[in-house]
PDB file of N, CA and C in Angstrom:
ATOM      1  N   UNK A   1      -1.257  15.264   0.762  1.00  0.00           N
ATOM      2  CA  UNK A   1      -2.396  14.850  -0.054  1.00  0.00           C
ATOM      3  C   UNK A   1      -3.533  14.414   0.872  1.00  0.00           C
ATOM      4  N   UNK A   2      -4.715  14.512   0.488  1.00  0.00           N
ATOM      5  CA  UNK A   2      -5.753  13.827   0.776  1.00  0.00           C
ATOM      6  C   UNK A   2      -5.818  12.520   1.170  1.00  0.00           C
ATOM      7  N   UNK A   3      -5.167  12.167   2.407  1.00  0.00           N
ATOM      8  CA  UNK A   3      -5.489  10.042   2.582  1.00  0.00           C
ATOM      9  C   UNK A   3      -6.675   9.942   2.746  1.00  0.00           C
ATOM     10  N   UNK A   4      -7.505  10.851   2.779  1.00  0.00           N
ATOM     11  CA  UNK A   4      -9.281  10.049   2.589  1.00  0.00           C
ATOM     12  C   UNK A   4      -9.369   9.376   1.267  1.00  0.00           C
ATOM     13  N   UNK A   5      -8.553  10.285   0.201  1.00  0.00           N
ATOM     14  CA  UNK A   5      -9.141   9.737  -0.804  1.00  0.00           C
ATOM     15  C   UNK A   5      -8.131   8.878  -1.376  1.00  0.00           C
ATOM     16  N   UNK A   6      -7.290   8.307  -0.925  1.00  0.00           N
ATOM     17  CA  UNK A   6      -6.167   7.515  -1.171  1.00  0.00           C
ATOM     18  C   UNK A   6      -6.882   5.949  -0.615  1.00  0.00           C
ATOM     19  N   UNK A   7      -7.088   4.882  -1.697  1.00  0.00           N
ATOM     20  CA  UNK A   7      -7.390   3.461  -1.625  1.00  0.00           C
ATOM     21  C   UNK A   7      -6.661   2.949  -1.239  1.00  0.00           C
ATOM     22  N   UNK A   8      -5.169   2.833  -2.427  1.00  0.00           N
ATOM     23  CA  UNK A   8      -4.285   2.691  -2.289  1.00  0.00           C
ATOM     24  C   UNK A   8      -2.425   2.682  -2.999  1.00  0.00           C
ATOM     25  N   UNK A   9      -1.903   2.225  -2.750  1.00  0.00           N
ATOM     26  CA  UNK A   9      -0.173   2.409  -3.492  1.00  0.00           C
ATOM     27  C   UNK A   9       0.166   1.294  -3.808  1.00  0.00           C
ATOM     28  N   UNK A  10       1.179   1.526  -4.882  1.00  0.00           N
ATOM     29  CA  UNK A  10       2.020  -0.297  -4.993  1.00  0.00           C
ATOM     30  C   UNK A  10       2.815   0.546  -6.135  1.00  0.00           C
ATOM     31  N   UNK A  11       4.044   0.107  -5.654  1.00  0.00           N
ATOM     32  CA  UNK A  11       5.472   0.222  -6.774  1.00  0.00           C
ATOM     33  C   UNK A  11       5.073  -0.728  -7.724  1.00  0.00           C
ATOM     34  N   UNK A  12       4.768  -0.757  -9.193  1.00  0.00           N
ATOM     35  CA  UNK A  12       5.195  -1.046  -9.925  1.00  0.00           C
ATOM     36  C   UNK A  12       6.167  -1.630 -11.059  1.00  0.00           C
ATOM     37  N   UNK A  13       6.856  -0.588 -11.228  1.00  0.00           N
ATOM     38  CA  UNK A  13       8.323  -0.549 -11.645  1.00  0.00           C
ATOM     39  C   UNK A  13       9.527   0.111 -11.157  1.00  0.00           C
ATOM     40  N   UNK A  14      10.739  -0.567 -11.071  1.00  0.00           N
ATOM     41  CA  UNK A  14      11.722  -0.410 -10.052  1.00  0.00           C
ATOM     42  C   UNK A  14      12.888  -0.518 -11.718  1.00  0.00           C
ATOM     43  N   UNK A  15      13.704   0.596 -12.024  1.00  0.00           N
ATOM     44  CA  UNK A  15      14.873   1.060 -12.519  1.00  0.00           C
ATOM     45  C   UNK A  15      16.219   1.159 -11.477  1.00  0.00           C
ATOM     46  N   UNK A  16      17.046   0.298 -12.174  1.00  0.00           N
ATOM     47  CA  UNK A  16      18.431   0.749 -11.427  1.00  0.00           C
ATOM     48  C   UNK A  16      19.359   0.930 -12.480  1.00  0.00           C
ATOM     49  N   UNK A  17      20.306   1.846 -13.110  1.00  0.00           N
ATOM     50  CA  UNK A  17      21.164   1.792 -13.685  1.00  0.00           C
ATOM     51  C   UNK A  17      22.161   3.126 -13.293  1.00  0.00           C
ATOM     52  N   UNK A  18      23.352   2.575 -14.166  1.00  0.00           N
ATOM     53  CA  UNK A  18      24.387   3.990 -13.994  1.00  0.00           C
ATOM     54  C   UNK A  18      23.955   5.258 -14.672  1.00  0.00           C
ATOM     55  N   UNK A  19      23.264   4.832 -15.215  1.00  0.00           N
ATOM     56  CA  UNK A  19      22.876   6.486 -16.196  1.00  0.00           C
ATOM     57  C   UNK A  19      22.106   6.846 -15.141  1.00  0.00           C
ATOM     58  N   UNK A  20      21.539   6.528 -14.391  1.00  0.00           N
ATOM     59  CA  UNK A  20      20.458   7.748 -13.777  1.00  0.00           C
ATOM     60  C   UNK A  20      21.519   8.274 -12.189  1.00  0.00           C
ATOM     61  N   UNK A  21      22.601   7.778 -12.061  1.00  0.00           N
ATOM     62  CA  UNK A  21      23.447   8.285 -10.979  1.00  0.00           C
ATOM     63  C   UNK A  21      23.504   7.342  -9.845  1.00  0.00           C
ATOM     64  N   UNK A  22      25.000   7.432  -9.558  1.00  0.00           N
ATOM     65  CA  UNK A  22      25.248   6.557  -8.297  1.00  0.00           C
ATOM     66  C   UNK A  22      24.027   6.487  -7.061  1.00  0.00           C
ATOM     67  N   UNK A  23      24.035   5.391  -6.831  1.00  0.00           N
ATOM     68  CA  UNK A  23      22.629   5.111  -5.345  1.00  0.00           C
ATOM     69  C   UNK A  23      21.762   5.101  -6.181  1.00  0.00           C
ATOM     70  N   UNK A  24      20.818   5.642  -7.215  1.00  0.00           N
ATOM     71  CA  UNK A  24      19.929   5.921  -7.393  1.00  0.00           C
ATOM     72  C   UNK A  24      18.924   5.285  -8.265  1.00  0.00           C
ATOM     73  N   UNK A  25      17.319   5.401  -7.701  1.00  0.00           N
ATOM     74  CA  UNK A  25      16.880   3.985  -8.332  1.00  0.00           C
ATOM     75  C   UNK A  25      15.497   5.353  -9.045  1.00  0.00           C
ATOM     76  N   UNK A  26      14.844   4.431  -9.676  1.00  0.00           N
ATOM     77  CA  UNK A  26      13.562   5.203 -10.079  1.00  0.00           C
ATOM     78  C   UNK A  26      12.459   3.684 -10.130  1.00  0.00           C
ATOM     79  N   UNK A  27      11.356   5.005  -9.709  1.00  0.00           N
ATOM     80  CA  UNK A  27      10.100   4.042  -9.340  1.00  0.00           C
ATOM     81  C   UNK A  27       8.833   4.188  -9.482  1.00  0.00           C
ATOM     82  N   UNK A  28       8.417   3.389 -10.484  1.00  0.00           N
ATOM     83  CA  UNK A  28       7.026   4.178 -10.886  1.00  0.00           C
ATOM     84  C   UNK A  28       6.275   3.570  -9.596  1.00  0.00           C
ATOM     85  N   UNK A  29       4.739   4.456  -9.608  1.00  0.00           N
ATOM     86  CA  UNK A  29       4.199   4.162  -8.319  1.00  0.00           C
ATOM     87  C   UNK A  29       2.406   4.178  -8.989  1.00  0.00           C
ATOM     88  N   UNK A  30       1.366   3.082  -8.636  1.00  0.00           N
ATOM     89  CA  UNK A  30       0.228   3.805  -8.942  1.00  0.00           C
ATOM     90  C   UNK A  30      -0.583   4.219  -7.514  1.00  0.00           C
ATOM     91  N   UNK A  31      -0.968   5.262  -7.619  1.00  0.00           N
ATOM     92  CA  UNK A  31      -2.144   5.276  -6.839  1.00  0.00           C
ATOM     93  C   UNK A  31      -3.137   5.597  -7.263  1.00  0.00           C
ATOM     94  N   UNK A  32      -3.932   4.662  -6.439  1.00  0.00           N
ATOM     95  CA  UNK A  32      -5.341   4.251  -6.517  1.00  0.00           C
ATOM     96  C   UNK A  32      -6.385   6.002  -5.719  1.00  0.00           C
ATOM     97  N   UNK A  33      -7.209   6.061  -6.043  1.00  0.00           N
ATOM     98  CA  UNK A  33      -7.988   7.407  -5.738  1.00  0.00           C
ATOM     99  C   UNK A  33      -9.577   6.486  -5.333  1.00  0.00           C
ATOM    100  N   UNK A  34     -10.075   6.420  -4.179  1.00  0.00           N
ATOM    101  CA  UNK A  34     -11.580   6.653  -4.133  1.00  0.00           C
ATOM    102  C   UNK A  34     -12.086   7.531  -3.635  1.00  0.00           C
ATOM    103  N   UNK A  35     -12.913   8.611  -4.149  1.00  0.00           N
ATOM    104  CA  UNK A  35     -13.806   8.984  -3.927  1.00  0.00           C
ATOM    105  C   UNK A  35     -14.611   8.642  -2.728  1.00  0.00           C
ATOM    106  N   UNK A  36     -15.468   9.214  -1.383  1.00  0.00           N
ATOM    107  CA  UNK A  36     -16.870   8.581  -1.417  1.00  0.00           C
ATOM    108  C   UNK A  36     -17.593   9.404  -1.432  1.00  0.00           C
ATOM    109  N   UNK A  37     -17.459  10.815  -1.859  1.00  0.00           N
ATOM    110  CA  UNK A  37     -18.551  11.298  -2.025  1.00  0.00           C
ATOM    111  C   UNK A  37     -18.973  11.837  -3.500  1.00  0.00           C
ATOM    112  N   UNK A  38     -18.065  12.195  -4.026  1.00  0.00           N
ATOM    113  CA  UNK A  38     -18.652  12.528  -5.556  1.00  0.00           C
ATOM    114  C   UNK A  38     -17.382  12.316  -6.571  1.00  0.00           C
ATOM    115  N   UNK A  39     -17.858  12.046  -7.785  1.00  0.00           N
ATOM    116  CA  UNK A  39     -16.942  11.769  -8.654  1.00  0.00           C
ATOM    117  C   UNK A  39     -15.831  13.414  -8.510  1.00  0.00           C
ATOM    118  N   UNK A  40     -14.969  12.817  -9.016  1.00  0.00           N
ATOM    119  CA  UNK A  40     -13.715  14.055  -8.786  1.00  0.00           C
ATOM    120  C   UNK A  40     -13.645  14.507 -10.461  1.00  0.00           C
ATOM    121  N   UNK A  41     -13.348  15.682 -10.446  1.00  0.00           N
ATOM    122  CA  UNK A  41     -13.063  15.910 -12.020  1.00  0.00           C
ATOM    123  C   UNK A  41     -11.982  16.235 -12.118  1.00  0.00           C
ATOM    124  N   UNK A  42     -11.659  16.357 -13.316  1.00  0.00           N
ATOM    125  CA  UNK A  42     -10.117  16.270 -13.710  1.00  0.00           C
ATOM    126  C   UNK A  42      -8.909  17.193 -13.050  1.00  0.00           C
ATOM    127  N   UNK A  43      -9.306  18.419 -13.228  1.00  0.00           N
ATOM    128  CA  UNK A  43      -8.806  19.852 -11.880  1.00  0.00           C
ATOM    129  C   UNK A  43      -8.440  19.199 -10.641  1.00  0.00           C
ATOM    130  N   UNK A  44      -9.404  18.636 -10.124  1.00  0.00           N
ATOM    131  CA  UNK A  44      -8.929  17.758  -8.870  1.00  0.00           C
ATOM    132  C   UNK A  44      -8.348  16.876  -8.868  1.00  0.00           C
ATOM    133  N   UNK A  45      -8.205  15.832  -9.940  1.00  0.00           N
ATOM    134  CA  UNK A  45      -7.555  14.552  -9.544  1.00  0.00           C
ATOM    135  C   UNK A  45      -5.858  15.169  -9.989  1.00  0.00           C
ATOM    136  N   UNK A  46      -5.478  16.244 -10.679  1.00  0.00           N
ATOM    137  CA  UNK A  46      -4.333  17.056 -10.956  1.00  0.00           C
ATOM    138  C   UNK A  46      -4.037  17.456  -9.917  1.00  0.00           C
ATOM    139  N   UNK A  47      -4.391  18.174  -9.150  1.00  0.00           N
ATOM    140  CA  UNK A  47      -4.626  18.477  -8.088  1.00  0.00           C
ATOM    141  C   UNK A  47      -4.094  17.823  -6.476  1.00  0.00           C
ATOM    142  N   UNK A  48      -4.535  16.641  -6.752  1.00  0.00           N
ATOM    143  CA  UNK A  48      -4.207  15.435  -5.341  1.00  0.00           C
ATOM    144  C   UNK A  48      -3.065  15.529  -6.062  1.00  0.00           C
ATOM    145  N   UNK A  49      -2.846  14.709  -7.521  1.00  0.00           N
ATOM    146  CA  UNK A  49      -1.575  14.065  -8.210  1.00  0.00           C
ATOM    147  C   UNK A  49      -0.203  15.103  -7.526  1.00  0.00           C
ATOM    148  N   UNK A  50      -0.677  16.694  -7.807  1.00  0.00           N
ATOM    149  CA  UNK A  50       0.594  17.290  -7.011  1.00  0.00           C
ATOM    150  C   UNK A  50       1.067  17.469  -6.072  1.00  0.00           C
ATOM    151  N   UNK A  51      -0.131  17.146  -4.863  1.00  0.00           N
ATOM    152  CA  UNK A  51       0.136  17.127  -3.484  1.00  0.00           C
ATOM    153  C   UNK A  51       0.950  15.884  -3.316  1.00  0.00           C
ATOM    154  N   UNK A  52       0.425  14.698  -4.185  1.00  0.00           N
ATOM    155  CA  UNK A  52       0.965  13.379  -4.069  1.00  0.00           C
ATOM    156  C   UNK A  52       2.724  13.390  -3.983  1.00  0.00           C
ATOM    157  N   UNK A  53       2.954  14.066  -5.157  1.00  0.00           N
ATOM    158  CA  UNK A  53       4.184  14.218  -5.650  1.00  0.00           C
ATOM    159  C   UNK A  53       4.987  15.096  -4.923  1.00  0.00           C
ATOM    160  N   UNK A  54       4.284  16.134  -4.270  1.00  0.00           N
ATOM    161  CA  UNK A  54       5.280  17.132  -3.108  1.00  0.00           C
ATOM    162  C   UNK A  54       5.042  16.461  -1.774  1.00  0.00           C
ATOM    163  N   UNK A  55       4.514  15.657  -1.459  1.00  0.00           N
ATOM    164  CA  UNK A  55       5.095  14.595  -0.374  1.00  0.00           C
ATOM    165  C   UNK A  55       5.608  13.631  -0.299  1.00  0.00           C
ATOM    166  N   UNK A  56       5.602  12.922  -1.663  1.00  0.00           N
ATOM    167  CA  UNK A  56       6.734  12.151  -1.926  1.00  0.00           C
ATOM    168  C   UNK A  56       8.405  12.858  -1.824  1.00  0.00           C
ATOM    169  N   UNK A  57       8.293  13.956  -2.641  1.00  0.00           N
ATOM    170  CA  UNK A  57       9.496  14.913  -2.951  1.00  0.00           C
ATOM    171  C   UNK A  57      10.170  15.289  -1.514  1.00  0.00           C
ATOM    172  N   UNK A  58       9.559  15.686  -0.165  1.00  0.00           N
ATOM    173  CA  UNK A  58       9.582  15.936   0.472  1.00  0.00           C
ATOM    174  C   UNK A  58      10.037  14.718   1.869  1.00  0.00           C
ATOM    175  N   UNK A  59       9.364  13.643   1.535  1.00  0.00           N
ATOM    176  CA  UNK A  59       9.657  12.713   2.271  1.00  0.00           C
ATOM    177  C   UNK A  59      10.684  11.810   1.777  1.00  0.00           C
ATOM    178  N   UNK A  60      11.200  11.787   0.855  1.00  0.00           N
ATOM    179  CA  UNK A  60      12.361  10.946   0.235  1.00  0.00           C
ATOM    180  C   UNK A  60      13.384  11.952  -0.333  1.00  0.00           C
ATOM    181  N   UNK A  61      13.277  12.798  -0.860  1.00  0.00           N
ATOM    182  CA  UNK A  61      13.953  14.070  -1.838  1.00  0.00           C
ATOM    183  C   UNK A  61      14.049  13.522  -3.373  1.00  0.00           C
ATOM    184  N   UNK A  62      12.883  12.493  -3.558  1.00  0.00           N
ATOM    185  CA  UNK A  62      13.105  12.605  -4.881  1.00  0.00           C
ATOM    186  C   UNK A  62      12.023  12.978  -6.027  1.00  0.00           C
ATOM    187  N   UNK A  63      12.728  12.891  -6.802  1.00  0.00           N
ATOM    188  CA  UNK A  63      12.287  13.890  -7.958  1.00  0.00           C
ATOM    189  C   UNK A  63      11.669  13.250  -9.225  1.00  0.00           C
ATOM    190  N   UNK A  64      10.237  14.143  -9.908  1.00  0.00           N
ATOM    191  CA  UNK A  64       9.871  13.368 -10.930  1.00  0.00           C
ATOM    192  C   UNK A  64      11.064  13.816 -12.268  1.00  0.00           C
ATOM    193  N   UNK A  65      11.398  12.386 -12.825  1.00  0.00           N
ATOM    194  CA  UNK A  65      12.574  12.247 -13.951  1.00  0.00           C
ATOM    195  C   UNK A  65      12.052  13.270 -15.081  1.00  0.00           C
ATOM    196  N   UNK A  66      12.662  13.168 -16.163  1.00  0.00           N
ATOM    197  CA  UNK A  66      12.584  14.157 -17.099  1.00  0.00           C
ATOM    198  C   UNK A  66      13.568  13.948 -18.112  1.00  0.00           C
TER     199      UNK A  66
END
Protein backbone atom coordinates (compact mmCIF):
# COMPACT_ATOMS: atom_id res chain seq x y z
CA UNK A 1 0.00 0.00 0.00
CA UNK A 2 0.73 3.53 -0.22
CA UNK A 3 2.54 4.65 3.39
CA UNK A 4 2.43 8.20 2.06
CA UNK A 5 -0.96 8.08 2.44
CA UNK A 6 -1.23 6.06 5.57
CA UNK A 7 -1.72 8.61 8.94
CA UNK A 8 -2.28 5.96 10.76
CA UNK A 9 -3.36 2.17 12.47
CA UNK A 10 -4.79 1.02 15.79
CA UNK A 11 -6.46 -2.45 16.53
CA UNK A 12 -9.62 -1.84 17.66
CA UNK A 13 -11.24 -4.99 18.31
CA UNK A 14 -9.54 -8.17 19.35
CA UNK A 15 -11.91 -11.71 19.10
CA UNK A 16 -10.71 -14.90 20.62
CA UNK A 17 -12.88 -17.89 20.62
CA UNK A 18 -13.09 -21.69 19.69
CA UNK A 19 -15.34 -21.21 16.85
CA UNK A 20 -13.00 -19.32 14.80
CA UNK A 21 -10.11 -22.22 15.31
CA UNK A 22 -7.37 -23.23 17.52
CA UNK A 23 -4.50 -20.18 17.93
CA UNK A 24 -6.63 -18.00 16.25
CA UNK A 25 -7.66 -14.49 17.01
CA UNK A 26 -9.52 -11.86 14.73
CA UNK A 27 -8.88 -8.19 14.60
CA UNK A 28 -10.53 -5.40 13.42
CA UNK A 29 -8.05 -2.68 12.41
CA UNK A 30 -8.79 1.15 11.37
CA UNK A 31 -6.77 2.92 9.14
CA UNK A 32 -6.54 6.28 8.97
CA UNK A 33 -5.85 7.67 5.08
CA UNK A 34 -4.36 11.35 4.52
CA UNK A 35 -4.22 12.62 1.55
CA UNK A 36 -1.81 15.71 0.83
CA UNK A 37 -2.47 16.31 -2.30
CA UNK A 38 -6.00 15.87 -3.44
CA UNK A 39 -9.05 14.45 -2.10
CA UNK A 40 -9.08 10.62 -3.11
CA UNK A 41 -12.29 9.27 -4.58
CA UNK A 42 -13.89 6.34 -3.87
CA UNK A 43 -12.02 3.91 -6.79
CA UNK A 44 -9.02 4.85 -4.91
CA UNK A 45 -9.65 4.66 -1.41
CA UNK A 46 -10.96 0.73 -2.62
CA UNK A 47 -8.10 0.59 -4.09
CA UNK A 48 -5.34 1.34 -1.12
CA UNK A 49 -8.13 -0.73 1.12
CA UNK A 50 -6.86 -3.86 -1.16
CA UNK A 51 -3.35 -3.27 -1.21
CA UNK A 52 -3.91 -2.75 2.60
CA UNK A 53 -5.39 -6.10 2.96
CA UNK A 54 -2.81 -8.07 0.58
CA UNK A 55 -0.09 -6.94 2.86
CA UNK A 56 -1.58 -7.66 5.74
CA UNK A 57 -2.52 -11.24 4.13
CA UNK A 58 0.90 -11.58 3.16
CA UNK A 59 2.70 -10.47 6.19
CA UNK A 60 0.75 -12.45 8.81
CA UNK A 61 -1.27 -15.09 6.46
CA UNK A 62 -4.34 -13.87 7.58
CA UNK A 63 -7.44 -13.64 6.12
CA UNK A 64 -10.49 -11.28 5.80
CA UNK A 65 -13.42 -13.51 7.83
CA UNK A 66 -16.57 -14.28 6.08
Amino acid sequence: ADKKLIAGVKVFDLFQADILGEAKKSLALEVTLQPTQQTLTDKEIDAVATKIIAAVGKATGGVIRT
